[in-house]
Protein backbone atom coordinates (compact mmCIF):
# COMPACT_ATOMS: atom_id res chain seq x y z
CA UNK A 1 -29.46 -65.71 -7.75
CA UNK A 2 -30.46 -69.39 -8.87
CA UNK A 3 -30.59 -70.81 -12.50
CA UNK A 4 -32.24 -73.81 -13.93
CA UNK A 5 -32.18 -74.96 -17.37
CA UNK A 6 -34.59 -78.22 -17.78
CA UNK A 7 -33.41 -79.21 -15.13
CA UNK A 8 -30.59 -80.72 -16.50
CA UNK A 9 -28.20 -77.08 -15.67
CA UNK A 10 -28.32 -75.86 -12.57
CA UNK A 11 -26.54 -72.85 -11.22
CA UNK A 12 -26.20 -69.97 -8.26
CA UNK A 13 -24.33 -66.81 -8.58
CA UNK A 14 -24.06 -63.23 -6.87
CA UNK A 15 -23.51 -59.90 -8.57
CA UNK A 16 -23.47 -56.49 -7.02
CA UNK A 17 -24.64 -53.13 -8.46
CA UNK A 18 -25.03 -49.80 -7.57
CA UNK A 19 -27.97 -47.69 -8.43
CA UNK A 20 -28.24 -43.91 -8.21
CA UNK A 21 -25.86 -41.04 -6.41
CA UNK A 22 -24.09 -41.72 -3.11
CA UNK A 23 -25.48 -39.96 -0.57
CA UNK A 24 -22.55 -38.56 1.80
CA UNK A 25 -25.28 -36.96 4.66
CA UNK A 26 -24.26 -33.36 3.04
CA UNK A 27 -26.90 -30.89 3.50
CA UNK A 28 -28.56 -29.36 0.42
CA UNK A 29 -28.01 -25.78 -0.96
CA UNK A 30 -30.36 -22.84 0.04
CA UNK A 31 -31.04 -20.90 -3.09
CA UNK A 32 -30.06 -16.59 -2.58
CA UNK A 33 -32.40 -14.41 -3.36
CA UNK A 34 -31.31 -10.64 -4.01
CA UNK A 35 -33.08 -7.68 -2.22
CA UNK A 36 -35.34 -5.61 -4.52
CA UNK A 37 -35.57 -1.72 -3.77
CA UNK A 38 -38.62 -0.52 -5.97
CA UNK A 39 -38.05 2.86 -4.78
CA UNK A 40 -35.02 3.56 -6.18
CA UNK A 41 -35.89 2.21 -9.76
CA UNK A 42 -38.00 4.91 -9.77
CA UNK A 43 -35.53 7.04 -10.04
CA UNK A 44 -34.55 7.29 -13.32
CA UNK A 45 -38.12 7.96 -14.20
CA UNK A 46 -39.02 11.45 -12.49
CA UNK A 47 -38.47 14.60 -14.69
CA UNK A 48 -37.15 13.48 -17.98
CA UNK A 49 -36.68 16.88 -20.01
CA UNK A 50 -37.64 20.40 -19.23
CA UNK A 51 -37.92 23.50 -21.64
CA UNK A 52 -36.23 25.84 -22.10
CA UNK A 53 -33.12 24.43 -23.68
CA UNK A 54 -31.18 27.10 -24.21
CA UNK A 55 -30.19 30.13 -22.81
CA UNK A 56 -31.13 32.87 -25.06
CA UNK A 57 -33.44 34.14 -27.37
CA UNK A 58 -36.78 32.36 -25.99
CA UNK A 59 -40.04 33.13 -27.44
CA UNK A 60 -42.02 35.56 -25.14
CA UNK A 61 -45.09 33.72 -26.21
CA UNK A 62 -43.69 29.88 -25.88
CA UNK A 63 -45.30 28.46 -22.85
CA UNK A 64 -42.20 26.59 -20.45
CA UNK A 65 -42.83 22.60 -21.26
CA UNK A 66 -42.04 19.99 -18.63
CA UNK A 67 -42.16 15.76 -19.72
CA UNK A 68 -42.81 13.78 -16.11
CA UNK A 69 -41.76 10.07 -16.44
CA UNK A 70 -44.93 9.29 -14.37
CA UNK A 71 -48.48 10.88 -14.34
CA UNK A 72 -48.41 13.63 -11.16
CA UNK A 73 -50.37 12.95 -8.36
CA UNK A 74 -51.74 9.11 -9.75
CA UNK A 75 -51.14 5.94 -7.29
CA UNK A 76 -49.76 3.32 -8.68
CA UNK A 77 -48.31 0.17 -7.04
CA UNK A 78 -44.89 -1.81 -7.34
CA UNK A 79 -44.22 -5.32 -6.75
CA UNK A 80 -40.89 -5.82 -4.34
CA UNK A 81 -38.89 -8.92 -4.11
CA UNK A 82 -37.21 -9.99 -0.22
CA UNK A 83 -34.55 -11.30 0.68
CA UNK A 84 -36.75 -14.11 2.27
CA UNK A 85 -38.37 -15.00 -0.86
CA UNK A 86 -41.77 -13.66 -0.29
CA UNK A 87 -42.95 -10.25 -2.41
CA UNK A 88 -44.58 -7.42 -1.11
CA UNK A 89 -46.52 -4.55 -2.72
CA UNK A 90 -45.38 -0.82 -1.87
CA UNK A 91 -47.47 1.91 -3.22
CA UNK A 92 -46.35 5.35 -4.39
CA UNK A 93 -46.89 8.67 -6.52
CA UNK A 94 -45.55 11.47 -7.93
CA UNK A 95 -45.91 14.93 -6.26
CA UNK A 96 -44.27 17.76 -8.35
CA UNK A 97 -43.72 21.63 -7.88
CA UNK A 98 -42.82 24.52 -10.08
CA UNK A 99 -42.16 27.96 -9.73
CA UNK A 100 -41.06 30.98 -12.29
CA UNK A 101 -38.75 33.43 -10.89
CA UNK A 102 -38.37 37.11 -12.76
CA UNK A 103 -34.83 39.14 -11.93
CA UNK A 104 -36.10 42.61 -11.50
CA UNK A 105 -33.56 45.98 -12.48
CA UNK A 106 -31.98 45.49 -8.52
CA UNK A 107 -30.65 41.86 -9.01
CA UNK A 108 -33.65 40.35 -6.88
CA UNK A 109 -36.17 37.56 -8.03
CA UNK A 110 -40.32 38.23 -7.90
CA UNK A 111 -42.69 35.24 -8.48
CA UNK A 112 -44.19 34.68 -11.19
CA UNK A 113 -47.96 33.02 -11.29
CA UNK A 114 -48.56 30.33 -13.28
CA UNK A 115 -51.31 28.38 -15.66
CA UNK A 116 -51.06 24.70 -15.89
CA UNK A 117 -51.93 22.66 -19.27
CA UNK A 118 -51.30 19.53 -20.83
CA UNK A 119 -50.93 18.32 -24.40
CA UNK A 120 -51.20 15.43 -25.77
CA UNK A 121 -47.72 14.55 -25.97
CA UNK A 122 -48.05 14.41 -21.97
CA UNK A 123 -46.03 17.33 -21.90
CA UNK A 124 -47.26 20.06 -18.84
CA UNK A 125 -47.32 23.76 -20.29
CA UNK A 126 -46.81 26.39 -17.77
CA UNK A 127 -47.81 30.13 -18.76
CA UNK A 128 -47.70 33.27 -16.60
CA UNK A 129 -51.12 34.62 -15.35
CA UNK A 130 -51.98 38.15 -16.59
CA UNK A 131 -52.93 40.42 -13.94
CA UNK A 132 -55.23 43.87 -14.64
CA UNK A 133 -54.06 47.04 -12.94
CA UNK A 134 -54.71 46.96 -9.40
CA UNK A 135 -53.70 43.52 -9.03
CA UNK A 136 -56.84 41.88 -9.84
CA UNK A 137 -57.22 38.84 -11.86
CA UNK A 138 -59.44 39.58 -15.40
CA UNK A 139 -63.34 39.48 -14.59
CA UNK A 140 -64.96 36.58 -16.33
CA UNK A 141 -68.88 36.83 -17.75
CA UNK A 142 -69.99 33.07 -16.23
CA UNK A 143 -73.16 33.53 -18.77
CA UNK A 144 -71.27 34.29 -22.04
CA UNK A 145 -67.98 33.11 -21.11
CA UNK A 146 -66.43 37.07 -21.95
CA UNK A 147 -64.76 39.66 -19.67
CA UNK A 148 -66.03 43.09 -19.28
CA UNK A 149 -68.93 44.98 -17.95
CA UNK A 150 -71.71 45.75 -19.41
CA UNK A 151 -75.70 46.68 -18.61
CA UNK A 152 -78.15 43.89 -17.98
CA UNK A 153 -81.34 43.95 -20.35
CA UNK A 154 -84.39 42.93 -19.06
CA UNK A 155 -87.09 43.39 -21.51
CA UNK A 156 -86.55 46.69 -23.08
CA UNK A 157 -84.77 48.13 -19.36
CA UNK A 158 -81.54 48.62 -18.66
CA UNK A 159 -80.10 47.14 -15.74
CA UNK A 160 -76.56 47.44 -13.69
CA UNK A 161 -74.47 44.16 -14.45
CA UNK A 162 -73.28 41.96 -17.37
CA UNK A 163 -76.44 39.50 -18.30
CA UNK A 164 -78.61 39.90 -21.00
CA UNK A 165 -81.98 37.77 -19.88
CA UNK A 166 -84.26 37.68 -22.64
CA UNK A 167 -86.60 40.51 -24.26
CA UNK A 168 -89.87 38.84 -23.20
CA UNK A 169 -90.75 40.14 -20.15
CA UNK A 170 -93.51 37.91 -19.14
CA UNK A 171 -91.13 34.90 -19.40
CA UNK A 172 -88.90 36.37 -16.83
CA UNK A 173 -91.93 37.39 -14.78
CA UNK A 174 -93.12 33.57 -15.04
CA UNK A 175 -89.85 32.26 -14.59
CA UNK A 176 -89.15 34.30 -11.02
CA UNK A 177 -93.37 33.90 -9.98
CA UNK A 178 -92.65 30.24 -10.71
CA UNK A 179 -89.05 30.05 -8.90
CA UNK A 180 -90.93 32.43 -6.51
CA UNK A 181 -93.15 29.87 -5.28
CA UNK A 182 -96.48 32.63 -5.24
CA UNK A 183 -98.07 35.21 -7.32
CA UNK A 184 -96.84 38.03 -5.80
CA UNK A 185 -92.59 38.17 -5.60
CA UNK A 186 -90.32 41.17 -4.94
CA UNK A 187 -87.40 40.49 -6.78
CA UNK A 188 -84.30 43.25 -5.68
CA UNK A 189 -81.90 44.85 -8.60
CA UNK A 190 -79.03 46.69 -8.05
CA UNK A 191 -80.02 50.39 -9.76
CA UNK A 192 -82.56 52.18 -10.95
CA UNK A 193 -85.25 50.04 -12.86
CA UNK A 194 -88.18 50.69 -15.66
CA UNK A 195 -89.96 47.86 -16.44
CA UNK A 196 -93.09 48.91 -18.08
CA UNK A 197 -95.69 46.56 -20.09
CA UNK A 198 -97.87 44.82 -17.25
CA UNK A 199 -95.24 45.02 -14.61
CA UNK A 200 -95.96 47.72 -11.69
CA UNK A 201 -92.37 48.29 -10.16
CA UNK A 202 -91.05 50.52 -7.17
CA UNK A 203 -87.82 51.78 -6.33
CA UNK A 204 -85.71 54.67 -5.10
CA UNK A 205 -83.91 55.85 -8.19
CA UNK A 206 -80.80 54.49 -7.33
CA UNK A 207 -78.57 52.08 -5.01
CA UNK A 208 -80.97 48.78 -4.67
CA UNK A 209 -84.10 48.94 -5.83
CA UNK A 210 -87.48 46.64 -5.99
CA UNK A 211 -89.79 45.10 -8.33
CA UNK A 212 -92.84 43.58 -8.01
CA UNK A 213 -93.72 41.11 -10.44
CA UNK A 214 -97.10 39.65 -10.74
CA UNK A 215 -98.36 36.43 -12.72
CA UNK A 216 -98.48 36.87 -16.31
CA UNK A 217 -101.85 37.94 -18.11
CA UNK A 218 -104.28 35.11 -18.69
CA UNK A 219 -103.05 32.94 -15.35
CA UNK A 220 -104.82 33.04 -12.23
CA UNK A 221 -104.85 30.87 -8.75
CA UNK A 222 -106.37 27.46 -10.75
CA UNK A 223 -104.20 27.61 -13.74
CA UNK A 224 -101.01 27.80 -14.80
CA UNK A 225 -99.93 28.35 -18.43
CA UNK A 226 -98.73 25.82 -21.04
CA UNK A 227 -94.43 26.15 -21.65
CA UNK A 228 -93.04 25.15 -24.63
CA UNK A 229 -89.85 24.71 -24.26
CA UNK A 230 -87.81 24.76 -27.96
CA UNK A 231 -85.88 22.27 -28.90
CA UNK A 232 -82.29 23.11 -29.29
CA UNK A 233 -80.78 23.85 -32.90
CA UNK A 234 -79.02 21.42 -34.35
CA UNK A 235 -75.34 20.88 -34.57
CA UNK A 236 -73.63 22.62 -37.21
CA UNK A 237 -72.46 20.31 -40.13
CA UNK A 238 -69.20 19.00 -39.91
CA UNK A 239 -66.36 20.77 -42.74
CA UNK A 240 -64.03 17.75 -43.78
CA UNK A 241 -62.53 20.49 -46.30
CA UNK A 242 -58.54 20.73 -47.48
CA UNK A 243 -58.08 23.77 -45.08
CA UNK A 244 -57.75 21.51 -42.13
CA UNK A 245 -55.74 23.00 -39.11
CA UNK A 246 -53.11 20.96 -38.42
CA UNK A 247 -51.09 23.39 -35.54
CA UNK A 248 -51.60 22.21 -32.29
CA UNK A 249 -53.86 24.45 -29.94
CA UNK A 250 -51.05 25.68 -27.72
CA UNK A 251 -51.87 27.79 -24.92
CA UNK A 252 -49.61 31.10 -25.58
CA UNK A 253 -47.30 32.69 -22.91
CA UNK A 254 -47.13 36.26 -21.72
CA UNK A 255 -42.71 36.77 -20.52
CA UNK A 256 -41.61 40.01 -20.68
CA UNK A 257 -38.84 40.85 -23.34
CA UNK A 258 -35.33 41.17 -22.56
CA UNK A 259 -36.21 39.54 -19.11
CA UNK A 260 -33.90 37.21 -17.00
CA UNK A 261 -36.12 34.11 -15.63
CA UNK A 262 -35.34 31.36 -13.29
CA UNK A 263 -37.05 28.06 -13.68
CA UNK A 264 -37.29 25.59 -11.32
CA UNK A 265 -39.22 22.29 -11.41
CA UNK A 266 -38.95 19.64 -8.44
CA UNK A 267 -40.32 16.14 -8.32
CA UNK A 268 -40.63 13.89 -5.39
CA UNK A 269 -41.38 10.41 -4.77
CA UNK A 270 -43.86 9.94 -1.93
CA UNK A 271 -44.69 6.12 -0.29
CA UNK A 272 -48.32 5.44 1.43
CA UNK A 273 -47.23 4.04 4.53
CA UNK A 274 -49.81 3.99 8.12
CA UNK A 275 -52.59 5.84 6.06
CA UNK A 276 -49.94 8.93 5.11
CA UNK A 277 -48.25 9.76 2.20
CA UNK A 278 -44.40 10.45 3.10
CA UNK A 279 -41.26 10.85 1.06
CA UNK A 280 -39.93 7.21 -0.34
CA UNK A 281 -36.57 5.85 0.57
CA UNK A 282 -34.21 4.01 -1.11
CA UNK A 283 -32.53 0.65 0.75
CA UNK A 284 -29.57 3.35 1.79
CA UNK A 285 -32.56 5.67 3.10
CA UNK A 286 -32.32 8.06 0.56
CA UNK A 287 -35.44 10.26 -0.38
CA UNK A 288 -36.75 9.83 -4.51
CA UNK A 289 -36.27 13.18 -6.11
CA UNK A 290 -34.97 15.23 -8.07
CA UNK A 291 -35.12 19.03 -8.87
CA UNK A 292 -34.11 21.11 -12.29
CA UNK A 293 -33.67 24.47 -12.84
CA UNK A 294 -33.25 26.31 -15.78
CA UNK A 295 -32.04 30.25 -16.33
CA UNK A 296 -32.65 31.78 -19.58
CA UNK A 297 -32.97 35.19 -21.22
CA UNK A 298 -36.06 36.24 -23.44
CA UNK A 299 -33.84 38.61 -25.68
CA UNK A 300 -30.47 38.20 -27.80
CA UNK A 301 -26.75 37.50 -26.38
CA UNK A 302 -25.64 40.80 -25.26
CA UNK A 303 -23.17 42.30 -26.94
CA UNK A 304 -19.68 42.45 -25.28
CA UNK A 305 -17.38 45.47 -26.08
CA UNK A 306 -13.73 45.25 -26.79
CA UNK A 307 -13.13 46.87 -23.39
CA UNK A 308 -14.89 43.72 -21.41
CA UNK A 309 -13.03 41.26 -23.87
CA UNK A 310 -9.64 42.42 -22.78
CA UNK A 311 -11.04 41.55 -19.20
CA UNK A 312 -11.42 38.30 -20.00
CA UNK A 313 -8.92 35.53 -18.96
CA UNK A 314 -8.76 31.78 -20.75
């Protein structure tokens, strides 16, 4: 550098710095990043608790409880880190079975069929499935929501089934003519039928009969009658009283007393993978699941005589 002072002081001078790090051509660091496995931290989150816990003793009537750490049968996707930095999304679900096993008098298992419900706790409530005699499941009335037989009333006739239609004749008459399409329908019953009034009917006494129903009275080719359809009641008024019921709704079970029963509940991990759903697999190429199974009596501990206790070795 150069200095001048007024020019009366005049000066040059060098001075050397260095600015910065050295640079000694090493190459820089490539950061590691760890592989992810999304299928196995699934793991830990299949079946978390199944009931019965213990082995004795169970209520015949307590339905068998299973707690899923995911929702059965719902997709849900999981973000994956690589090993190359980039992230990739794998999709799965959760596919679970169960089955009931009753030990009969010879030492062999039967089946058991089961209901399926679900509280609000999440919790899935299996309860056996009552079967009538003959091995038929109960009949169900679709119109009343009831089992059983019973006659169907048409009018003031008796008919085979388990409906009751109405008393008013006509309105049935208008309601098939209309359905119908004309004014003259034959509308087939199973049985015998009366059905006086203005109806003219036919039929052999028994097995399937016919009736003919004709347009009401007072309706001819040009007009049809005026329906008034009623509006529906209202809703009852709601009871906010101190007798509130608090118990949940729990669906009861039906086990047979003094009955050995094998549980078994199994939960697997499936992956979406080329449009089909297959079993998930860990980086080691292990399959997701997990199975428990659970033995317990619906009576007391049996008793053990002093005979059978001398048996016994510790």
């Amino acid at each position: 550098g150069y200095v001048n002072i007024l020019d009366v002081v005049e000066a040059g001078f060098n001075y050397s710095f260095q600015a910065g790090t050295p640079c000694n051509n090493q190459g820089t660091g490539v950061m590691s990043v760890d592989q992810g496995d999304a299928a196995a931290d699934q793991e830990e989150l299949l079946i978390q608790y199944v009931a019965p816990s213990s082995v004795y003793n169970y209520p015949t009537d307590a339905p068998l409880a299973v707690k899923y750490g995911l929702e059965p049968d719902e997709v849900f996707d999981v973000a994956e880190q690589q090993s190359d930095g980039t992230i990739i999304m794998r999709t799965f679900k959760l596919e679970v079975s169960r089955s009931l096993q009753l030990q009969n008098e010879d030492e062999t298992w039967s089946p058991v069929m089961l209901n399926t419900n679900v509280n609000n706790l999440g919790e899935y409530l299996y309860t056996t499935i009552q079967m009538l005699d003959g091995g038929s499941a109960p009949a169900v009335d679709f119109s009343t929501g009831n089992g059983g037989g019973g006659n169907t009333t048409v009018g003031g006739s008796s008919l085979s089934g388990n409906t009751t239609i109405g008393a008013n004749v006509n309105q049935v008459n208008f309601n098939n003519w209309l359905m119908g399409g004309g004014f003259t329908t034959t509308v087939a019953f199973t049985g015998a039928a009366e059905v006086g009034e203005s109806n003219s009917t036919s039929g052999n006494g028994g097995g399937t009969g016919g009736s003919t129903i004709s347009p009401p009275a007072a309706m001819d080719q040009g007009k049809l009658p005026l329906v008034q359809v009623p509006n529906p009641p209202p809703p009852p008024s709601p009871d906010y009283g101190d007798d509130l019921e608090t118990a949940p709704n729990l669906p009861e079970n039906s086990l047979q007393s003094d009955k050995n029963y094998k549980f078994t509940v199994t939960a697997t991990l499936k992956e979406f993978k080329n449009n089909n759903w297959v079993n998930a697999q860990t980086l080691e190429g292990n399959s997701v699941t997990q199975t428990v199974e659970k033995n317990f009596f619906t009576g007391p501990i049996p008793m053990v005589t002093n005979s059978q206790q001398n048996l016994q070795t510790f």
